[in-house]
C-alpha atoms as a PDB file:
ATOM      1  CA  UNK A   1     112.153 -89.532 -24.665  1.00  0.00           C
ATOM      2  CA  UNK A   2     108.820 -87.203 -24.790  1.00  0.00           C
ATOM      3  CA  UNK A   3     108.835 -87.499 -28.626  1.00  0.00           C
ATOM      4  CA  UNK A   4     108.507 -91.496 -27.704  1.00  0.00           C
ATOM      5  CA  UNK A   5     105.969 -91.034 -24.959  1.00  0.00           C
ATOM      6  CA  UNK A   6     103.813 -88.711 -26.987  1.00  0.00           C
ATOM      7  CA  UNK A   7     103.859 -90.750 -30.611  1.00  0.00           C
ATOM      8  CA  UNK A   8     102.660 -94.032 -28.150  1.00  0.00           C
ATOM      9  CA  UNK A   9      99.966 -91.600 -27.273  1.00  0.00           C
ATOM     10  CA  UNK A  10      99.259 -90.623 -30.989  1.00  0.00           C
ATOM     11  CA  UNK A  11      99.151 -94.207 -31.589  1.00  0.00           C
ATOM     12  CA  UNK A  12      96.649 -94.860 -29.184  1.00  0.00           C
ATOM     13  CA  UNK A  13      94.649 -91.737 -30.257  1.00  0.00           C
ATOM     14  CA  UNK A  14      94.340 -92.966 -33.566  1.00  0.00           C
ATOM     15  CA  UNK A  15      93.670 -96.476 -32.453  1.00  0.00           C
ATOM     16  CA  UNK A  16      90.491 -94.949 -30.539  1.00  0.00           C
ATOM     17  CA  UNK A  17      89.559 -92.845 -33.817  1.00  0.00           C
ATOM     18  CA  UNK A  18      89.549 -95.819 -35.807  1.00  0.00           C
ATOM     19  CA  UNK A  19      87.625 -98.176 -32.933  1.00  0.00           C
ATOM     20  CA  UNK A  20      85.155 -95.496 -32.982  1.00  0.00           C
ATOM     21  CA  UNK A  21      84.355 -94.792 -36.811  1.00  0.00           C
ATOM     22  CA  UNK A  22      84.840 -98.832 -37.338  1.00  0.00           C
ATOM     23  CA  UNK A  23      81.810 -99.718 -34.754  1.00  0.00           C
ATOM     24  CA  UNK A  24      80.114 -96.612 -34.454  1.00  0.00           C
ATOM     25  CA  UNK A  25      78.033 -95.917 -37.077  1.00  0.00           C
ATOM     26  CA  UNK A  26      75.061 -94.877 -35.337  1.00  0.00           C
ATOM     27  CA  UNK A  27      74.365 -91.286 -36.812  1.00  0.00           C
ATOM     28  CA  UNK A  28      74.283 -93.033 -40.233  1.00  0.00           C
ATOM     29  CA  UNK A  29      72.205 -95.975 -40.061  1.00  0.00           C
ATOM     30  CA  UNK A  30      69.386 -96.549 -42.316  1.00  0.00           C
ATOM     31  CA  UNK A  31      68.749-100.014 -42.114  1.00  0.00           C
ATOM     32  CA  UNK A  32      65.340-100.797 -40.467  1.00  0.00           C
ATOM     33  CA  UNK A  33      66.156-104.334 -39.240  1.00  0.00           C
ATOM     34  CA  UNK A  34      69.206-102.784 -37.251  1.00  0.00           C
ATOM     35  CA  UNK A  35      67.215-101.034 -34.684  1.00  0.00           C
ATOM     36  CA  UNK A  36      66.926-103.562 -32.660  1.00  0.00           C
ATOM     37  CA  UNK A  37      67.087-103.487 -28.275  1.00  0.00           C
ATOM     38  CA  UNK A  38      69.611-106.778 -29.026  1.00  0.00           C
ATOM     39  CA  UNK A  39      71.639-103.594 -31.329  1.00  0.00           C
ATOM     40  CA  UNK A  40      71.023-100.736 -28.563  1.00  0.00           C
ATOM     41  CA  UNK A  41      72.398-102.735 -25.969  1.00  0.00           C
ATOM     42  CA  UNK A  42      75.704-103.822 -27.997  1.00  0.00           C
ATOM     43  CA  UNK A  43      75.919 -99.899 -29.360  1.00  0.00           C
ATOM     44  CA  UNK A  44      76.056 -99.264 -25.750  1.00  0.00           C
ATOM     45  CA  UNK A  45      78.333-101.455 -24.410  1.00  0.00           C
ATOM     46  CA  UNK A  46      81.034-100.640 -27.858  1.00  0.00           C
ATOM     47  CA  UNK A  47      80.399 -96.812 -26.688  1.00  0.00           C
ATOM     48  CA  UNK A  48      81.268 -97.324 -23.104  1.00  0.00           C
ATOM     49  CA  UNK A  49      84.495 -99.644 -24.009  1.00  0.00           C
ATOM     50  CA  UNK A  50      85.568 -96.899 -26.479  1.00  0.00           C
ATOM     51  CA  UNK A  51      84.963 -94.356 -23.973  1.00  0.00           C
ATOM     52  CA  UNK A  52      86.669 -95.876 -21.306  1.00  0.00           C
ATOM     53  CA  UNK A  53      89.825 -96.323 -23.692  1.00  0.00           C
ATOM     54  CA  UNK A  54      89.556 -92.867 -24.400  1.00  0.00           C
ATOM     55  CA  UNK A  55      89.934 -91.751 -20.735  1.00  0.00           C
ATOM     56  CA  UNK A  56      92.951 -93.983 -19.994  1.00  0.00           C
ATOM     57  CA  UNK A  57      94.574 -92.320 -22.987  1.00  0.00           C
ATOM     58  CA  UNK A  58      94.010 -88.982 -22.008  1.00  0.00           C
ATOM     59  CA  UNK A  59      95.158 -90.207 -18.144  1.00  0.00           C
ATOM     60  CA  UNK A  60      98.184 -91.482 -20.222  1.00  0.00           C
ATOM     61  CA  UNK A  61      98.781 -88.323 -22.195  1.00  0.00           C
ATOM     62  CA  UNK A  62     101.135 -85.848 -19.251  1.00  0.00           C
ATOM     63  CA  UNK A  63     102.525 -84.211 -21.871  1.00  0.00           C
ATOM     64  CA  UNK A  64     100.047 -82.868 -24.397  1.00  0.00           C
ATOM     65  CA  UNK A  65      99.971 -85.256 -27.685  1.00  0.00           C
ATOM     66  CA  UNK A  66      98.883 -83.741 -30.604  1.00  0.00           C
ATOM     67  CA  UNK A  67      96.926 -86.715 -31.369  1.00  0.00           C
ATOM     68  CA  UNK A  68      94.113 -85.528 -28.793  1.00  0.00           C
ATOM     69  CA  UNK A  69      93.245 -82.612 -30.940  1.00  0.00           C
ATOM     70  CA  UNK A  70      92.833 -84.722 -33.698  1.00  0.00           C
ATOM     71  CA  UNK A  71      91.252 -87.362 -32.777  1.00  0.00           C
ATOM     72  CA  UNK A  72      87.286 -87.709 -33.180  1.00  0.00           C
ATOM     73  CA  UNK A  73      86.112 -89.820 -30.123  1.00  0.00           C
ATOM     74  CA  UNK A  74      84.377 -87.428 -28.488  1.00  0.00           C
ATOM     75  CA  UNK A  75      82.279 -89.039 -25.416  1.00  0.00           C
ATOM     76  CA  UNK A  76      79.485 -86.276 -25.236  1.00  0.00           C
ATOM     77  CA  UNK A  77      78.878 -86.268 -28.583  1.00  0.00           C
ATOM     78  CA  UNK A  78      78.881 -90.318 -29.052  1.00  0.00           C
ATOM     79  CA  UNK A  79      76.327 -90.015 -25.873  1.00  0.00           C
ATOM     80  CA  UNK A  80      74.628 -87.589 -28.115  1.00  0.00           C
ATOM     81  CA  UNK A  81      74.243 -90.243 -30.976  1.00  0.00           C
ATOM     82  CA  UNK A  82      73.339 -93.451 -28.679  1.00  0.00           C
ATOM     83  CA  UNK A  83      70.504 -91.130 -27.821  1.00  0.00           C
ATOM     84  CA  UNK A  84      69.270 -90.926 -31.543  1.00  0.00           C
ATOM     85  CA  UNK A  85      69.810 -94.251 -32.240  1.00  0.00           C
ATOM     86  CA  UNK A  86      67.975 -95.327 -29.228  1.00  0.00           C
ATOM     87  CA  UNK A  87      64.745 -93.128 -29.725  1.00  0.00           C
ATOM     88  CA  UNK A  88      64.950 -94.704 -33.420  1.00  0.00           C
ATOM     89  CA  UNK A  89      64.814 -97.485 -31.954  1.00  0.00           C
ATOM     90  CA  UNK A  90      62.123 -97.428 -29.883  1.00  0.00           C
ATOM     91  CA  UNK A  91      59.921 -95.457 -32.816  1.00  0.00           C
ATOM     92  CA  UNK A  92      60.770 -99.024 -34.596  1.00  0.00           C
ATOM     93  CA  UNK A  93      59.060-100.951 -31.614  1.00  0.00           C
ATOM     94  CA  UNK A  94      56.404 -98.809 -31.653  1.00  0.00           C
ATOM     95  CA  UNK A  95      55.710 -98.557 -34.986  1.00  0.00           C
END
C-alpha cells in the first residue's frame, strides 16, 4: 500500500517537473517581443498555479516520495526567475 501511495506521489512530482520546464522558460528567453506586461502577468499567474500544485503534493506526500528530491520545481528559485524576467521586462519598456 505505501509503494502505491508514494509512486501516485512520484507521478505527481514529475507531473509538476514537467508543468514547470514546459511553461517556464523564463531564465532562457531571448526573444525581445516576449517581454511583454501581457507575458509578466501570465508568467505569474503559470508560477503561482505550479506552485500551488507543488504544495498540495508535498501536503500529499506523508510518507517521503523519492520523487520530491528529484523533482525541479523549486518555488524560491522560480520566484527568483519571475524577478529577472520582470526587471527584463521593464528595461524593454524603458528602453
Amino acid at each position: 500500500m505505501l509503494e502505491t501511495f508514494n509512486a501516485a506521489r512520484n507521478d505527481e512530482y514529475e507531473e509538476s517537473t514537467a508543468g514547470a520546464r514546459s511553461s517556464w522558460p523564463a531564465r532562457r528567453e531571448r526573444t525581445p517581443g516576449h517581454f511583454t506586461f501581457r507575458e509578466l502577468e501570465a508568467r505569474g499567474e503559470d508560477l503561482g498555479k505550479l506552485q500551488g500544485f507543488y504544495r498540495k503534493i508535498c501536503g500529499r506526500d506523508l510518507h517521503g516520495a523519492r520523487g520530491r528530491d528529484v523533482t525541479d520545481v523549486n518555488p524560491e528559485a522560480s520566484g527568483k526567475a519571475l524577478d529577472e524576467f520582470a526587471a527584463k521586462v521593464y528595461r524593454v519598456a524603458d528602453a
